[in-house]
PDB file of N, CA and C in Angstrom:
ATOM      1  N   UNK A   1      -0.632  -7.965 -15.417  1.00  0.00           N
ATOM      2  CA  UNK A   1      -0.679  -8.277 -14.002  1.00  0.00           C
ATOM      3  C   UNK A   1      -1.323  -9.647 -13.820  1.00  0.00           C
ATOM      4  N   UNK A   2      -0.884 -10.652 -13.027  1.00  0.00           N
ATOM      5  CA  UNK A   2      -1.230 -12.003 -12.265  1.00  0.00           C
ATOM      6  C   UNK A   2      -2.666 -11.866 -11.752  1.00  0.00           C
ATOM      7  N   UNK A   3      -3.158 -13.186 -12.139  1.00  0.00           N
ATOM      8  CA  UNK A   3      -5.047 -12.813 -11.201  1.00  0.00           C
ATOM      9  C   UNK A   3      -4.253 -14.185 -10.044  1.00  0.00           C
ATOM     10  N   UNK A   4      -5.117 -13.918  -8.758  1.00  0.00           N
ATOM     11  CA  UNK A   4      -4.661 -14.842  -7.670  1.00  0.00           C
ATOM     12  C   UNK A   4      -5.734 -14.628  -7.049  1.00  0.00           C
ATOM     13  N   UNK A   5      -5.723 -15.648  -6.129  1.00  0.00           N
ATOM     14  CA  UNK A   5      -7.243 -16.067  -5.228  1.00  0.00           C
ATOM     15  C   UNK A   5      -6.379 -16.197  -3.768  1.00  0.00           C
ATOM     16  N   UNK A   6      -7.267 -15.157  -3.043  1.00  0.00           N
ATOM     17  CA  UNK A   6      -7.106 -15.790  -1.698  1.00  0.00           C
ATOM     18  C   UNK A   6      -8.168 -16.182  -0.374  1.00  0.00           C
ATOM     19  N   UNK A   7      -8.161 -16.674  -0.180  1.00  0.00           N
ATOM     20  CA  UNK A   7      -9.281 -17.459   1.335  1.00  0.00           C
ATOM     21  C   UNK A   7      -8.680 -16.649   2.691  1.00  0.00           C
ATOM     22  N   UNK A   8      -9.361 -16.021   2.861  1.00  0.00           N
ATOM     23  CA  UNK A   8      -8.714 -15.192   4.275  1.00  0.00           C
ATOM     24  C   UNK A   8      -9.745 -15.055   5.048  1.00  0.00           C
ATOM     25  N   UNK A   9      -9.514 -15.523   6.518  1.00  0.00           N
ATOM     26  CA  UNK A   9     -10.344 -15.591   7.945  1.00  0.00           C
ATOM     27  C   UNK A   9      -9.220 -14.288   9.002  1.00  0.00           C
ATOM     28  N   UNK A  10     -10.398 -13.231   9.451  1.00  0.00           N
ATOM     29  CA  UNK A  10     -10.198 -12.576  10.215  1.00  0.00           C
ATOM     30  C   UNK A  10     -11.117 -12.841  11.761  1.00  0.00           C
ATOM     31  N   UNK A  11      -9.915 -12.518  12.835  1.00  0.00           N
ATOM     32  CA  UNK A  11     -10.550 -12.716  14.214  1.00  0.00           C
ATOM     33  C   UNK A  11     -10.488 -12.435  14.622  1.00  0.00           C
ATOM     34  N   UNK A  12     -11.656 -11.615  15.695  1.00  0.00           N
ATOM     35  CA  UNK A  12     -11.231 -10.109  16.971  1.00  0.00           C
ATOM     36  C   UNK A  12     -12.850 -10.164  17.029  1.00  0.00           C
ATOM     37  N   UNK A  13     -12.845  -8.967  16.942  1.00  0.00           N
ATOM     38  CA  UNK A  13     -14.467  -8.124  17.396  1.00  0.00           C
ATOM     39  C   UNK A  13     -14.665  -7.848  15.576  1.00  0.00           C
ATOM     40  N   UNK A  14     -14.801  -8.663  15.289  1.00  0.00           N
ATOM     41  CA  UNK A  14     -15.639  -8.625  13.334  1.00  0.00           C
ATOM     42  C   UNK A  14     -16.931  -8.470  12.913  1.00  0.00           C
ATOM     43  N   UNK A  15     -17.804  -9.052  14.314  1.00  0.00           N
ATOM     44  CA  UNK A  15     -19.577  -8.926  14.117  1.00  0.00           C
ATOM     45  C   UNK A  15     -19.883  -7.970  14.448  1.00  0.00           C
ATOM     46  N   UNK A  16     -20.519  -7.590  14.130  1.00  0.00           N
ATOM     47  CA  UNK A  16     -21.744  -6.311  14.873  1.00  0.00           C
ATOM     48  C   UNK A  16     -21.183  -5.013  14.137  1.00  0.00           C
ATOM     49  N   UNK A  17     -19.513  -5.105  13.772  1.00  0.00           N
ATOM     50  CA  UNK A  17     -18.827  -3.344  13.187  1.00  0.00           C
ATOM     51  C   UNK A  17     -18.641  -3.215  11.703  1.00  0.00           C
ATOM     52  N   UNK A  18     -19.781  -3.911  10.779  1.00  0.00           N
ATOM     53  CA  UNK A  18     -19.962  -3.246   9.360  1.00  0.00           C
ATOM     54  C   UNK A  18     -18.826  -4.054   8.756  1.00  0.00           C
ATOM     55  N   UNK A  19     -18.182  -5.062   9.498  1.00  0.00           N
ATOM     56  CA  UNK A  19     -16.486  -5.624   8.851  1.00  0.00           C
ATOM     57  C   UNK A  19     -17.255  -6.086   7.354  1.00  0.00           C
ATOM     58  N   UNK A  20     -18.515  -6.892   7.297  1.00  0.00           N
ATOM     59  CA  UNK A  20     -18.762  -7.124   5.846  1.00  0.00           C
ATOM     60  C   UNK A  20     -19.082  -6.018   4.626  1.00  0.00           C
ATOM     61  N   UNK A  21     -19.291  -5.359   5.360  1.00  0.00           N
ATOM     62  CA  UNK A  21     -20.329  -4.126   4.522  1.00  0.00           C
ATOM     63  C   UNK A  21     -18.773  -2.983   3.908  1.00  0.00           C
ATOM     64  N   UNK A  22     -17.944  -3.231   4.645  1.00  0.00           N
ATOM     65  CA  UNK A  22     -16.753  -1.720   4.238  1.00  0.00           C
ATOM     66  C   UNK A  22     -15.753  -3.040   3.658  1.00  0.00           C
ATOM     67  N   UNK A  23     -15.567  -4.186   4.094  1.00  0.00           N
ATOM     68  CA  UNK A  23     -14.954  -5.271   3.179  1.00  0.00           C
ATOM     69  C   UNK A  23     -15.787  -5.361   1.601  1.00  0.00           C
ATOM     70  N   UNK A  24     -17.050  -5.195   1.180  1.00  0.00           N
ATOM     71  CA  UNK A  24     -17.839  -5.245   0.340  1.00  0.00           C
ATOM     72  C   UNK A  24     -17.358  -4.011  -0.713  1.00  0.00           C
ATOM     73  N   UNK A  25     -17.307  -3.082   0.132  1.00  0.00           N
ATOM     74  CA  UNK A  25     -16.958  -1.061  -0.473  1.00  0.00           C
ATOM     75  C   UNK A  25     -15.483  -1.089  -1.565  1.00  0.00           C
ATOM     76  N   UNK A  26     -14.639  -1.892  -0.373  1.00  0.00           N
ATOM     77  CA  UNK A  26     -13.270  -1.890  -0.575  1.00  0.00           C
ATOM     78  C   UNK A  26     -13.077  -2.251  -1.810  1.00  0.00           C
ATOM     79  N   UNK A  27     -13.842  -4.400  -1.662  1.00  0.00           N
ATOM     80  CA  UNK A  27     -13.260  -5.075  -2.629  1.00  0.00           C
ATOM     81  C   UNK A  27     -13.586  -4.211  -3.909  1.00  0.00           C
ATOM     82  N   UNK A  28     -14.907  -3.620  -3.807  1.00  0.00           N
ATOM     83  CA  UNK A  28     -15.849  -3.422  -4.916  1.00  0.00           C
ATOM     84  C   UNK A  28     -14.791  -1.698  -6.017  1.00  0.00           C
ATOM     85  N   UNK A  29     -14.105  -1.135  -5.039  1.00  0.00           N
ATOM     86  CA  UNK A  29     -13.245  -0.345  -5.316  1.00  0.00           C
ATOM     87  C   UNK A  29     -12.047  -0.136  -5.737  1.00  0.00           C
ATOM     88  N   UNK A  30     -11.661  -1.672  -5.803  1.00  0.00           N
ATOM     89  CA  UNK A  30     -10.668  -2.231  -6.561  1.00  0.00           C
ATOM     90  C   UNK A  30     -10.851  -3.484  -7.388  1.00  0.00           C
ATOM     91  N   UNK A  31     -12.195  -3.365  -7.692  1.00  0.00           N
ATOM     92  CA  UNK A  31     -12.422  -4.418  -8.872  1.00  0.00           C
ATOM     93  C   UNK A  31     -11.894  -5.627  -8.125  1.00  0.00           C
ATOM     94  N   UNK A  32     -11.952  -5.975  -6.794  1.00  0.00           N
ATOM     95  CA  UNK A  32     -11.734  -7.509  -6.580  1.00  0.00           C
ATOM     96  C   UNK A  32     -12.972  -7.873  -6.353  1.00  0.00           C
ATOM     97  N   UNK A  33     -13.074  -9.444  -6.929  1.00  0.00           N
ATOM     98  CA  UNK A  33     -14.780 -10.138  -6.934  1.00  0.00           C
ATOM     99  C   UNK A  33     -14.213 -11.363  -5.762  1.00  0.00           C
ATOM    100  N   UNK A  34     -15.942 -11.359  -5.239  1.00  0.00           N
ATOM    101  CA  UNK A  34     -15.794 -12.834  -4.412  1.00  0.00           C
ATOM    102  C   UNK A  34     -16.471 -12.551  -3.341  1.00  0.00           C
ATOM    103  N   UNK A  35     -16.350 -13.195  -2.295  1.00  0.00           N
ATOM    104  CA  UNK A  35     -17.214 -13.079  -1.479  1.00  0.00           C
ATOM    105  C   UNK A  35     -17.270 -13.003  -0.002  1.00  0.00           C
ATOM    106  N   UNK A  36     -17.446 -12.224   0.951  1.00  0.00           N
ATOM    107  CA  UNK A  36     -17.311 -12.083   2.448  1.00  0.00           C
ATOM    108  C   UNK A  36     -18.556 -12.378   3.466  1.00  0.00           C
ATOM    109  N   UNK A  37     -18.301 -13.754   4.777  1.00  0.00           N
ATOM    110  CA  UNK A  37     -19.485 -14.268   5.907  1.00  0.00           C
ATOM    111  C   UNK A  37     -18.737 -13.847   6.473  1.00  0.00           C
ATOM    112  N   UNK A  38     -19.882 -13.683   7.897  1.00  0.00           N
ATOM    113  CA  UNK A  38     -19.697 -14.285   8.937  1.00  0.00           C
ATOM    114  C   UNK A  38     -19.611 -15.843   9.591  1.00  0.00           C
ATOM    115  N   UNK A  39     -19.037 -16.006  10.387  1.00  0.00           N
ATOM    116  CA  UNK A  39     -18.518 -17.517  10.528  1.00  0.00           C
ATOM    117  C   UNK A  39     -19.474 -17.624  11.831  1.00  0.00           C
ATOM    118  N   UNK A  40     -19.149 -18.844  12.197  1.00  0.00           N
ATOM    119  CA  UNK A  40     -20.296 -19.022  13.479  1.00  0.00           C
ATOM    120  C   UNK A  40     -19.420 -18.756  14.902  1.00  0.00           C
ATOM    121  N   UNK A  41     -18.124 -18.897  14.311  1.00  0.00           N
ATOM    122  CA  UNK A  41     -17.389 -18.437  15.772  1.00  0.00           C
ATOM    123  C   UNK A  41     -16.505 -17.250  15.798  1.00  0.00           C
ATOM    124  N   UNK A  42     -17.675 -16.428  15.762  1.00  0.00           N
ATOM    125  CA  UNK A  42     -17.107 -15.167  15.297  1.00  0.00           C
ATOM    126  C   UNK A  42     -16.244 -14.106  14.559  1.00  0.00           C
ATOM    127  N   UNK A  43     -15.490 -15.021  13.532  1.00  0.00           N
ATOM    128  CA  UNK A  43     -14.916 -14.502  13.015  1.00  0.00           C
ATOM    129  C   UNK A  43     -15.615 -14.141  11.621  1.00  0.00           C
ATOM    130  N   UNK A  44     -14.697 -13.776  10.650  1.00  0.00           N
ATOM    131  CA  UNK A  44     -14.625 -13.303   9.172  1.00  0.00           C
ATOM    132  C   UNK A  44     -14.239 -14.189   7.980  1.00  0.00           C
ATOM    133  N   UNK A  45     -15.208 -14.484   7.211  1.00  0.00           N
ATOM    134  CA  UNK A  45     -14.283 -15.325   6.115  1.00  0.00           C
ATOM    135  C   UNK A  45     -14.547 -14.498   4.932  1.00  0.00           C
ATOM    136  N   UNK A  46     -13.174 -14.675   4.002  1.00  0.00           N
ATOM    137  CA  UNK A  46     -13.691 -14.038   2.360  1.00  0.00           C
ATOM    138  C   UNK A  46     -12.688 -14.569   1.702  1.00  0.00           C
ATOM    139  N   UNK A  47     -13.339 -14.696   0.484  1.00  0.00           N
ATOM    140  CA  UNK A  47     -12.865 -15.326  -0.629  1.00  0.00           C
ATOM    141  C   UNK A  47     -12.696 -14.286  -1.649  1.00  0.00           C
ATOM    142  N   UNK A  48     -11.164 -13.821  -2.232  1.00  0.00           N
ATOM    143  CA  UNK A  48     -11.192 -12.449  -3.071  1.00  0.00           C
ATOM    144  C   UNK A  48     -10.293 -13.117  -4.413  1.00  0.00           C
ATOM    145  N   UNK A  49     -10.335 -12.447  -5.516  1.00  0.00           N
ATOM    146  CA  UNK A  49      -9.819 -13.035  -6.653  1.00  0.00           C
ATOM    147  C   UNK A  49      -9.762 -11.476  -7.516  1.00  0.00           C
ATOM    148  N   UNK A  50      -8.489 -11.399  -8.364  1.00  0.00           N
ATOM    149  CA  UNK A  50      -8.553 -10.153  -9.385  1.00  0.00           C
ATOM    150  C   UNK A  50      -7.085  -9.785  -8.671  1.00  0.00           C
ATOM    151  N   UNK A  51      -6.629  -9.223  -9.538  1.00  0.00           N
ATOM    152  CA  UNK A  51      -4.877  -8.467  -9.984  1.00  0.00           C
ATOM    153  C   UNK A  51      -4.080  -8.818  -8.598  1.00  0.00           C
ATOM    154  N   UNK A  52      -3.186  -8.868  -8.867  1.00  0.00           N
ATOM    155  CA  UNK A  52      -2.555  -9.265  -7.360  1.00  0.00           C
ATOM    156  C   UNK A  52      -2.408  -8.109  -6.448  1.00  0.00           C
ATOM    157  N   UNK A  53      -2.152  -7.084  -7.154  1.00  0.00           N
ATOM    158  CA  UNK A  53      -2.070  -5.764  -6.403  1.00  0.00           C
ATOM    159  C   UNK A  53      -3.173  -4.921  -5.785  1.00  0.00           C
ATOM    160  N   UNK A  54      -4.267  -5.487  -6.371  1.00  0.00           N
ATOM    161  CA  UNK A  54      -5.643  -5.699  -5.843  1.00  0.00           C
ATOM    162  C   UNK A  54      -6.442  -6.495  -4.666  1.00  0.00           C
ATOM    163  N   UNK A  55      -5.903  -7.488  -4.801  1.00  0.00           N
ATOM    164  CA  UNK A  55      -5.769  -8.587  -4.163  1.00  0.00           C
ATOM    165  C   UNK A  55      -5.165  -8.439  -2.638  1.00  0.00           C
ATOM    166  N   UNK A  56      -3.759  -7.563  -3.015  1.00  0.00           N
ATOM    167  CA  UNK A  56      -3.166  -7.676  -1.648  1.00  0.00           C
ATOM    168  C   UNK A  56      -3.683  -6.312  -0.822  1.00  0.00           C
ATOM    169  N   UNK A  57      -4.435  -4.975  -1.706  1.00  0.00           N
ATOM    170  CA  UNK A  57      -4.929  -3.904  -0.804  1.00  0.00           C
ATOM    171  C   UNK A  57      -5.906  -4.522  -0.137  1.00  0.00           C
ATOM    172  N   UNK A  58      -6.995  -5.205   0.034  1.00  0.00           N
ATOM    173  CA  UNK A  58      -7.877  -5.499   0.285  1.00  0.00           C
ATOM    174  C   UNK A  58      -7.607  -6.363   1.659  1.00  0.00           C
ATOM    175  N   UNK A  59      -6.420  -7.154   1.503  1.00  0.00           N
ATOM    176  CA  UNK A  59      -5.505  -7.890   2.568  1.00  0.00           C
ATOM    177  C   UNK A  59      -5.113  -7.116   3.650  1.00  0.00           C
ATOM    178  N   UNK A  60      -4.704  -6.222   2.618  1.00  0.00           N
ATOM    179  CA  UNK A  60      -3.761  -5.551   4.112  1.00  0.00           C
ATOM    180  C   UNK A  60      -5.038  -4.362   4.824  1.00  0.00           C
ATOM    181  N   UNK A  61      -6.151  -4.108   4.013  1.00  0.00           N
ATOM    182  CA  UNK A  61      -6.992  -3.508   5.210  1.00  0.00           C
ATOM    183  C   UNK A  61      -7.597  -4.546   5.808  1.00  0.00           C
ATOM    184  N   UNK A  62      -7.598  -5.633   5.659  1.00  0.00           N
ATOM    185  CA  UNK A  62      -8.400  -7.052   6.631  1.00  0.00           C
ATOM    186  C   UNK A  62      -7.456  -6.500   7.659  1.00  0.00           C
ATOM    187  N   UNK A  63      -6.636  -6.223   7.910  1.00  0.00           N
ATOM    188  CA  UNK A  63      -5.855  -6.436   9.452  1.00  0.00           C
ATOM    189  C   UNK A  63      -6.133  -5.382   9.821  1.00  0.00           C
ATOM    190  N   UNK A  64      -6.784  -4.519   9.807  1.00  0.00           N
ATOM    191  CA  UNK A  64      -7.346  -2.943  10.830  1.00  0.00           C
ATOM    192  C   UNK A  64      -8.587  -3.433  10.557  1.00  0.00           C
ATOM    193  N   UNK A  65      -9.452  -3.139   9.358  1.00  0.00           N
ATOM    194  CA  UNK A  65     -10.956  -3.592   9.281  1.00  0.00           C
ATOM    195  C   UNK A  65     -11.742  -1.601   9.442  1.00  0.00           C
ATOM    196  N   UNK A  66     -12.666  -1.654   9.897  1.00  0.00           N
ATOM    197  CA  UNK A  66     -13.728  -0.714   9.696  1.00  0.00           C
ATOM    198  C   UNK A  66     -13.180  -0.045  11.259  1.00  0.00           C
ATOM    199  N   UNK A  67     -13.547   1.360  11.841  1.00  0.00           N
ATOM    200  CA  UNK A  67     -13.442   1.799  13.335  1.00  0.00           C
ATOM    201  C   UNK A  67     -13.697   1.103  13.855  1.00  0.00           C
ATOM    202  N   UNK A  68     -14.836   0.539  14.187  1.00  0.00           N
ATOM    203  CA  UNK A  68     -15.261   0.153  15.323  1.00  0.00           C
ATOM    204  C   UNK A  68     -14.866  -1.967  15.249  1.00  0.00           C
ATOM    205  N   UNK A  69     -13.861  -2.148  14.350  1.00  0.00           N
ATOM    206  CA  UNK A  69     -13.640  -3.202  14.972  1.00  0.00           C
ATOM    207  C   UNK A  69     -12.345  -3.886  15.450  1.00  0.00           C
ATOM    208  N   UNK A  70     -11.762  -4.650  15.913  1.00  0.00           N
ATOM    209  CA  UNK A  70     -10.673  -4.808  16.419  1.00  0.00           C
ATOM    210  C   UNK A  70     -10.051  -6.415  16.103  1.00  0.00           C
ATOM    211  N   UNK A  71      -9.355  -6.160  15.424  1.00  0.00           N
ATOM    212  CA  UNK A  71      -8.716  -7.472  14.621  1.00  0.00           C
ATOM    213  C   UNK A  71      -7.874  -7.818  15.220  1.00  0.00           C
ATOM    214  N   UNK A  72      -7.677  -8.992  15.561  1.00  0.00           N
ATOM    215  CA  UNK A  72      -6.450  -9.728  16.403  1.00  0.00           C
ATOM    216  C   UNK A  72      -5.439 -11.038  15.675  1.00  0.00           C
ATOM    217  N   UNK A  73      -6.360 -11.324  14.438  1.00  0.00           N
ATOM    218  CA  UNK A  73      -5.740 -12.287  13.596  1.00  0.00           C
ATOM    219  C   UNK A  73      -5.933 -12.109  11.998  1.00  0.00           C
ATOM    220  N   UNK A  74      -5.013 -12.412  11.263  1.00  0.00           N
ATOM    221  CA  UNK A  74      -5.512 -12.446  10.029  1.00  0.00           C
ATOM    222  C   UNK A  74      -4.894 -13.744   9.500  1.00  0.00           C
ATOM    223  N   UNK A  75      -5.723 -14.836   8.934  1.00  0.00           N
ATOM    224  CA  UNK A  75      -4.967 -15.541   8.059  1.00  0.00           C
ATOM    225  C   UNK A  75      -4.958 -15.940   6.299  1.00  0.00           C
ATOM    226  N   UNK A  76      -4.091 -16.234   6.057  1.00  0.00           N
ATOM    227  CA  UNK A  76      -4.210 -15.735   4.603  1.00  0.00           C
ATOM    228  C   UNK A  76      -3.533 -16.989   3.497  1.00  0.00           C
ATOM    229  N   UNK A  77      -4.769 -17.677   2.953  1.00  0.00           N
ATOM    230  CA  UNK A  77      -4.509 -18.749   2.141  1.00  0.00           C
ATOM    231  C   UNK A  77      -4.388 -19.020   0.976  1.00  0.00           C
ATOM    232  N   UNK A  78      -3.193 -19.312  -0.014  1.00  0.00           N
ATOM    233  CA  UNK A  78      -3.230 -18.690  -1.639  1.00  0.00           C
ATOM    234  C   UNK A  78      -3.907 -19.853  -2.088  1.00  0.00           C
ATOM    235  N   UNK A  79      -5.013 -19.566  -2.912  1.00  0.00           N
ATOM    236  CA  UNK A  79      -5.620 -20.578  -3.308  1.00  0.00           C
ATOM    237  C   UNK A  79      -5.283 -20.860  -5.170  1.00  0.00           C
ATOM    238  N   UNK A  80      -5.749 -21.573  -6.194  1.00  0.00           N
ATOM    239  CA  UNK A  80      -5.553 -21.029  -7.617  1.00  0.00           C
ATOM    240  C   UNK A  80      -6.800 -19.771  -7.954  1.00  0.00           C
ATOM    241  N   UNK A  81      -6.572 -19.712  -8.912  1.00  0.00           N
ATOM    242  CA  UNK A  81      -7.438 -18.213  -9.083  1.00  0.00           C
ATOM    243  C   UNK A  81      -8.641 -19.363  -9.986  1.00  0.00           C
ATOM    244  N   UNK A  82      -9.506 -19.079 -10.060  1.00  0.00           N
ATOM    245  CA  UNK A  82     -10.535 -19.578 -10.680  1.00  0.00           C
ATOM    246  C   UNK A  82     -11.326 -18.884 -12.020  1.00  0.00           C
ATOM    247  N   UNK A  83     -11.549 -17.119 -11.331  1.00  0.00           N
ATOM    248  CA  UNK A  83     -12.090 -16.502 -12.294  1.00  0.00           C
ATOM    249  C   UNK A  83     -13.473 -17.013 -12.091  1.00  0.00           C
ATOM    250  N   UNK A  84     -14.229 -17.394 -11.120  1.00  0.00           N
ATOM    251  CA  UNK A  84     -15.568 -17.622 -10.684  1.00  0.00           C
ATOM    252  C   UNK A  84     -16.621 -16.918 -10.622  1.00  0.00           C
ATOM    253  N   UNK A  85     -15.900 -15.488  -9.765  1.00  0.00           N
ATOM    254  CA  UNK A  85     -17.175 -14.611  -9.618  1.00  0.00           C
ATOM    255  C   UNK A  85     -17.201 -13.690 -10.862  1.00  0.00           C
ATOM    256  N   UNK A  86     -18.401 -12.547 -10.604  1.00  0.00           N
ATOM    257  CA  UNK A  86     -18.699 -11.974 -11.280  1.00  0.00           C
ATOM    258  C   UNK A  86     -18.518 -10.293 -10.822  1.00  0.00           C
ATOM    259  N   UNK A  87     -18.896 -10.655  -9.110  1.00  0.00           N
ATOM    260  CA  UNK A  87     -18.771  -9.573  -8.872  1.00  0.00           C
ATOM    261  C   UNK A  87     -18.619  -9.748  -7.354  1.00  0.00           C
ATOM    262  N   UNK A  88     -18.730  -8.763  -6.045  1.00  0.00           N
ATOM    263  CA  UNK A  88     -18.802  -9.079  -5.055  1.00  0.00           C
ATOM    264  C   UNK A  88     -19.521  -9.016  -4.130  1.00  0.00           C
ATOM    265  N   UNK A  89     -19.761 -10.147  -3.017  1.00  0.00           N
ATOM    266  CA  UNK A  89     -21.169 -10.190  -2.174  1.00  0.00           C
ATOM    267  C   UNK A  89     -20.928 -10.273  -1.220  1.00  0.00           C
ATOM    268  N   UNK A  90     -21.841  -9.864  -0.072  1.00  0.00           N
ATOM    269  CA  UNK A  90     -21.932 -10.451   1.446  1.00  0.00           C
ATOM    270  C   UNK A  90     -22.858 -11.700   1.128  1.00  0.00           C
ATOM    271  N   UNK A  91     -22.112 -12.632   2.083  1.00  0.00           N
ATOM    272  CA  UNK A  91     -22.862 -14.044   2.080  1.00  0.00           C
ATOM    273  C   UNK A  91     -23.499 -14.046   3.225  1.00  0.00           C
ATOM    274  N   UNK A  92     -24.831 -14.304   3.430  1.00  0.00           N
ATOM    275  CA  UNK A  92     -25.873 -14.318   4.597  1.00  0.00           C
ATOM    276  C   UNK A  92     -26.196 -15.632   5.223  1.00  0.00           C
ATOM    277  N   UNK A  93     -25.291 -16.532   4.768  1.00  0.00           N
ATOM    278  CA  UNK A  93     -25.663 -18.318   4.806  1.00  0.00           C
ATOM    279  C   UNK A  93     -24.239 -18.307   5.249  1.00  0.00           C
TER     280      UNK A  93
END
């Protein structure tokens, strides 16, 4: 299987409903590494890397997200795969 990197920003109601913390569960449940902020204008950013089929579950729950939040955008940027991380984090910066 292909390793691929993608940069994906989600936008709706993303703060305050755990979107980092069950994005964290997910990646971590399919062995994708990398990393998920909050942005300053409210949205979602994450950076995910590992199997493509991995890669794309993690995608396609960015567009529902956790109950309590409400996604209105997803965008989704193929980047090269790097093989950088180690594992996966919420970024607090």
């Amino acid at each position: 299987m292909s390793k691929i990197r993608a940069k994906v920003k989600v936008e709706g109601r993303v703060h305050g409903v755990y979107y980092r913390s069950y994005t964290k569960d997910i990646a971590e449940n399919v062995n994708v590494t990398g990393w998920v902020k909050n942005l300053s204008d409210g949205s979602v950013e994450m950076v995910l890397e590992g199997d493509e089929d991995d890669v794309r579950e993690v995608i396609r729950w960015s567009y529902q997200g956790p109950p309590a939040a409400k996604v209105v955008n997803v965008t989704v940027n193929w980047e090269n795969y790097s093989g950088e991380f180690e594992d996966f984090k919420v970024k607090y910066w």
